[in-house]
C-alpha atoms as a PDB file:
ATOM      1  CA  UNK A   1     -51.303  -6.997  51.077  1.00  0.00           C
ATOM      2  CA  UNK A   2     -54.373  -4.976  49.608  1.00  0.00           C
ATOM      3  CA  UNK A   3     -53.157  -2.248  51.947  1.00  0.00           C
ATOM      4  CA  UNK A   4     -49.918  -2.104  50.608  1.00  0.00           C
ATOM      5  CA  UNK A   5     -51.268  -1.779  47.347  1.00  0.00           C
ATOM      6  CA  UNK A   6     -54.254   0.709  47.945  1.00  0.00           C
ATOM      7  CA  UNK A   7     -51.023   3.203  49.503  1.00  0.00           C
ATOM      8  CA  UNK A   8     -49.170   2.887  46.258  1.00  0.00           C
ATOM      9  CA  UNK A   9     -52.407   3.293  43.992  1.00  0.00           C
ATOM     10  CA  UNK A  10     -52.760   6.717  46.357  1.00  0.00           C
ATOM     11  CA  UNK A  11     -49.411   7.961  46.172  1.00  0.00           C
ATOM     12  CA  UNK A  12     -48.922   7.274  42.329  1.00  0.00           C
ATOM     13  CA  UNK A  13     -52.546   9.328  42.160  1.00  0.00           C
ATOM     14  CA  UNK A  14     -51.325  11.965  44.027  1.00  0.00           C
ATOM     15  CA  UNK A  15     -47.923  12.247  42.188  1.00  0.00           C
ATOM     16  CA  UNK A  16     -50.023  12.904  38.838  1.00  0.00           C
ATOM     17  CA  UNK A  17     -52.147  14.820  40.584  1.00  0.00           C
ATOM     18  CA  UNK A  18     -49.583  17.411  41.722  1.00  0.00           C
ATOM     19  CA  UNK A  19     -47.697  17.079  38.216  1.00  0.00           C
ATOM     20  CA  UNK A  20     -51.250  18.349  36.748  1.00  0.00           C
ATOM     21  CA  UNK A  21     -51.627  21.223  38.546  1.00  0.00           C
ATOM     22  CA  UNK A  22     -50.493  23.875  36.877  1.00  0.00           C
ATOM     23  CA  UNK A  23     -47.384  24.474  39.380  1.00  0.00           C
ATOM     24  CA  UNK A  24     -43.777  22.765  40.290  1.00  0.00           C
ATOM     25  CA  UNK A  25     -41.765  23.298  43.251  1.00  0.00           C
ATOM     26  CA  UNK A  26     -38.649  22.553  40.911  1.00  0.00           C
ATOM     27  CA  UNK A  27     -36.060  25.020  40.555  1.00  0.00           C
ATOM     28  CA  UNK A  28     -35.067  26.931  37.705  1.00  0.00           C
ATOM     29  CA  UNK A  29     -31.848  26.424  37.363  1.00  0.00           C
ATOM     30  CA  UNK A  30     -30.653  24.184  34.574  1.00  0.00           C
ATOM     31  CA  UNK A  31     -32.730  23.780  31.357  1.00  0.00           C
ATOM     32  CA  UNK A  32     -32.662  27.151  29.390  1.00  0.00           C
ATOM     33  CA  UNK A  33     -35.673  28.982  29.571  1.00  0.00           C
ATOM     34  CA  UNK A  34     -36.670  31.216  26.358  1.00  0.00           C
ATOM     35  CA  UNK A  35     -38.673  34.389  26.983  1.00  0.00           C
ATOM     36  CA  UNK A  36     -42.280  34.606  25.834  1.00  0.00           C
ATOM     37  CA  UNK A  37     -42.740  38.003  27.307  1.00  0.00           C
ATOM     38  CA  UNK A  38     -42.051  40.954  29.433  1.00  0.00           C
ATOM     39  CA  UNK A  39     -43.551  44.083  31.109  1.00  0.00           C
ATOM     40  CA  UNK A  40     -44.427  47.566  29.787  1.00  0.00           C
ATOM     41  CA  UNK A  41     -45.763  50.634  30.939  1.00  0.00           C
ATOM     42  CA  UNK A  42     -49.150  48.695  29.288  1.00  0.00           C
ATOM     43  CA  UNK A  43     -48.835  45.489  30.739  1.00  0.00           C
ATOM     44  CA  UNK A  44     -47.281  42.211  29.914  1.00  0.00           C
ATOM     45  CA  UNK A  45     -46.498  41.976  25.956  1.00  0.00           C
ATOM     46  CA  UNK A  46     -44.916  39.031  23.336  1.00  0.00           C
ATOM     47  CA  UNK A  47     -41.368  38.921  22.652  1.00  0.00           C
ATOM     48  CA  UNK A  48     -40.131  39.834  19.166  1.00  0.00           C
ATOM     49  CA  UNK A  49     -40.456  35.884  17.552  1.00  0.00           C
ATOM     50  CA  UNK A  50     -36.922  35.658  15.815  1.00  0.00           C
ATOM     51  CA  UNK A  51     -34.828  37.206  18.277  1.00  0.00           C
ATOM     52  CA  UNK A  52     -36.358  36.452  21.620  1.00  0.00           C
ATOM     53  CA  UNK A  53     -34.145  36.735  25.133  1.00  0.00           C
ATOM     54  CA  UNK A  54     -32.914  33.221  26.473  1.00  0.00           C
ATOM     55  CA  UNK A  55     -31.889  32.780  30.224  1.00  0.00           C
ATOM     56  CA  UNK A  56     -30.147  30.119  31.657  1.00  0.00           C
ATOM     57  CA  UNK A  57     -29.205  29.618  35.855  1.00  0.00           C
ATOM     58  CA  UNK A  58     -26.631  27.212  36.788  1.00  0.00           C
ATOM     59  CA  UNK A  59     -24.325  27.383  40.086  1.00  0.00           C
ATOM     60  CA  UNK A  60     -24.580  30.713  40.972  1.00  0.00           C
ATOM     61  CA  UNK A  61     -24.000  32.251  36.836  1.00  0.00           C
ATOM     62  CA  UNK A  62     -27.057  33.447  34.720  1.00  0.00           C
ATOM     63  CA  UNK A  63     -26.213  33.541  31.253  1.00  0.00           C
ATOM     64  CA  UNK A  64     -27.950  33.754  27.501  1.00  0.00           C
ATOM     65  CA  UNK A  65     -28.853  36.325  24.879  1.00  0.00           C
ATOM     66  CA  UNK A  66     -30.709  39.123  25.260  1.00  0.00           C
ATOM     67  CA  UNK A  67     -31.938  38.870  21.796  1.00  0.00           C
ATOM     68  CA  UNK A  68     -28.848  39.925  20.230  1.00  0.00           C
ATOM     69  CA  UNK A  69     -26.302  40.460  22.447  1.00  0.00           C
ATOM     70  CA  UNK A  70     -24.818  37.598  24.539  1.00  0.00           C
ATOM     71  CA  UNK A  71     -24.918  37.843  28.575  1.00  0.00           C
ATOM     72  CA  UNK A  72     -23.744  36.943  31.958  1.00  0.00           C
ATOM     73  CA  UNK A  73     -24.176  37.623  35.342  1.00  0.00           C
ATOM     74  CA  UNK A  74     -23.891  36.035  38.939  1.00  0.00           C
ATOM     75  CA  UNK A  75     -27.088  35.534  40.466  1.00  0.00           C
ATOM     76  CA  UNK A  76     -28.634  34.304  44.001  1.00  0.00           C
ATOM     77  CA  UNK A  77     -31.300  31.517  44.247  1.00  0.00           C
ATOM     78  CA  UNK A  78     -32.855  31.872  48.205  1.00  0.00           C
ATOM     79  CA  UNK A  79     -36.410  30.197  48.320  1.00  0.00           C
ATOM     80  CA  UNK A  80     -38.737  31.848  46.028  1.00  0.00           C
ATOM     81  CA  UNK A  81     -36.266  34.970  46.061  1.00  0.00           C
ATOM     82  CA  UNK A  82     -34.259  35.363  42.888  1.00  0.00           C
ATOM     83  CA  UNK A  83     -32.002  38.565  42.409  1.00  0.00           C
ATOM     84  CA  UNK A  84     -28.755  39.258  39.594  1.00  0.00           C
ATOM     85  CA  UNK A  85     -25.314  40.716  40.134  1.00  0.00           C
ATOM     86  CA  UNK A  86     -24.332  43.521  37.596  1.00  0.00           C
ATOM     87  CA  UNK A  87     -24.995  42.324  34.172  1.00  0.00           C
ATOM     88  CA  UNK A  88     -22.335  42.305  31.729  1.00  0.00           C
ATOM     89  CA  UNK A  89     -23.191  42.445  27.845  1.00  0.00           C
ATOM     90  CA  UNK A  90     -21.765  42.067  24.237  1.00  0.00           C
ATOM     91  CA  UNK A  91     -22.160  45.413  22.649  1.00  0.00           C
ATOM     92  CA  UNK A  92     -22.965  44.774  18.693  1.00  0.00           C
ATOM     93  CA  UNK A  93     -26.099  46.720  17.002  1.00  0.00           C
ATOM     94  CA  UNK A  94     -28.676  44.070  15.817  1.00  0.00           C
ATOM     95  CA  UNK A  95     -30.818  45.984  12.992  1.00  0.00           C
ATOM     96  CA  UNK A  96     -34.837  45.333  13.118  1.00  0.00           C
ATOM     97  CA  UNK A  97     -37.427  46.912  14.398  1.00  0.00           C
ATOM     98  CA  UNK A  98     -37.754  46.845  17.955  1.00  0.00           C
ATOM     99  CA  UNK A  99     -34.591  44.784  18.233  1.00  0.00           C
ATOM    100  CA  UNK A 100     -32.511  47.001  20.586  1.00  0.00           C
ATOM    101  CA  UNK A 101     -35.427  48.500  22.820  1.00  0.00           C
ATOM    102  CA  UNK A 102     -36.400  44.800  23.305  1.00  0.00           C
ATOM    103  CA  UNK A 103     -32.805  43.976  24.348  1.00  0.00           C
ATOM    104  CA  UNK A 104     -32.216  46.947  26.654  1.00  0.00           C
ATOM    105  CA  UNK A 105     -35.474  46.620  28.440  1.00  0.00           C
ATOM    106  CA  UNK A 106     -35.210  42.721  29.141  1.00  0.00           C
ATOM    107  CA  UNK A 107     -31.446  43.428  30.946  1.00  0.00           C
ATOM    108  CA  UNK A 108     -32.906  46.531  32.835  1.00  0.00           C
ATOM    109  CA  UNK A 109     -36.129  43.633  33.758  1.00  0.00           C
ATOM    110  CA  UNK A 110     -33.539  41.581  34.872  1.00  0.00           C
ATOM    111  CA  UNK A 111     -31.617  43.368  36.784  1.00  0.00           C
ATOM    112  CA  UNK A 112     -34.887  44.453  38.534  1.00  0.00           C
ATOM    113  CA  UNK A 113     -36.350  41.030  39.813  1.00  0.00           C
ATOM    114  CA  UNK A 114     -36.321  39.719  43.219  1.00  0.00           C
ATOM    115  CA  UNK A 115     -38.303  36.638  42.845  1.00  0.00           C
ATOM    116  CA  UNK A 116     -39.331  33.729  40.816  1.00  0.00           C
ATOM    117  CA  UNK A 117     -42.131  30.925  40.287  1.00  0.00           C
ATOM    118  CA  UNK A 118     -43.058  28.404  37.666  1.00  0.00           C
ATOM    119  CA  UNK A 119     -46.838  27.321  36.821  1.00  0.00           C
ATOM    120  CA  UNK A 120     -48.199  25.589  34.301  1.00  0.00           C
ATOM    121  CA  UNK A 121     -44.401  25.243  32.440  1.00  0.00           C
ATOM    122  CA  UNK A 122     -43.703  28.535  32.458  1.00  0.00           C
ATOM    123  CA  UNK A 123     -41.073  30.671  34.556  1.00  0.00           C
ATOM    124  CA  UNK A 124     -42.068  33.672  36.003  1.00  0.00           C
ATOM    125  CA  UNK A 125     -39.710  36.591  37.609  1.00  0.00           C
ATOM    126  CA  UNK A 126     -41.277  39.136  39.400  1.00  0.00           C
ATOM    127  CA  UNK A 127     -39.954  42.700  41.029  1.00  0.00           C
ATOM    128  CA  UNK A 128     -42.161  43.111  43.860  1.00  0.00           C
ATOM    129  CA  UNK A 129     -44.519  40.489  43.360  1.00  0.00           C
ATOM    130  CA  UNK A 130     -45.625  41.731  39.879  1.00  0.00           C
ATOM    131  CA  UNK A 131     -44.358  39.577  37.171  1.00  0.00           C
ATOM    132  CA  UNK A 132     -41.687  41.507  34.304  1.00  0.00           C
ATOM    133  CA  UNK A 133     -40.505  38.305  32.620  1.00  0.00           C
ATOM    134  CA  UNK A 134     -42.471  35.595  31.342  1.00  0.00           C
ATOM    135  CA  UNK A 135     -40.349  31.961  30.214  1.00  0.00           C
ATOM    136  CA  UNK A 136     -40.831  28.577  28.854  1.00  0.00           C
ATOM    137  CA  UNK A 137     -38.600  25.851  28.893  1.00  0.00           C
ATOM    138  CA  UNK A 138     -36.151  24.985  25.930  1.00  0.00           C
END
């Protein structure tokens, strides 16, 4: 009996254990993910706060906002391989500064990735194994 329970002390240790570290082999499809950030010539840099790019991947169709405009595309999930279809986009003008560079470069991003991972909460897509898009949950 003590063996029984010293295997379900380990394996309840080891479930929190890999919940803690940082990474999750779940997928991202489902929940919508809200970008905190994308690349530039300069590196990686914040998202504009009240407009920020949402993404959501369910059954084979990526959808959201690019900040202003609404979007949708197909999308294939292989592994830790992630690529889009052509992306198809409202078309309104959303005033602000920033607003429409912000939007155009996060659908050209997009369109660019060819893989995915998520540590510590966040979702990261990457184009040649540098990360472009930077996501948290909700």
């Amino acid at each position: 009996m003590d063996g029984m329970y010293q295997t379900m002390a380990l394996a309840l240790v080891m479930t929190v254990a890999a919940a803690c570290s940082g990474t999750s082999p779940r997928s991202p499809e489902g929940p919508e993910w809200t970008m905190r950030s994308m690349a530039t010539d300069g590196g990686l840099v914040e998202a504009i706060s009240d407009v920020t790019p949402t993404l959501r991947l369910d059954g084979g169709r990526a959808s959201g906002t690019a900040g202003c405009n609404r979007y949708t595309a197909t999308y294939t999930l292989a592994g830790s391989g992630l690529s889009f279809g052509p992306i198809a986009a409202t078309k309104m003008f959303c005033a602000g500064d920033g607003v429409m560079e912000q939007e155009d470069r996060y659908l050209s991003l997009l369109s660019t990735v060819d893989g995915w991972s998520i540590e510590q909460g966040r979702l990261i897509l990457d184009a040649d194994g540098t990360p472009t898009l930077v996501f948290v949950e909700g």
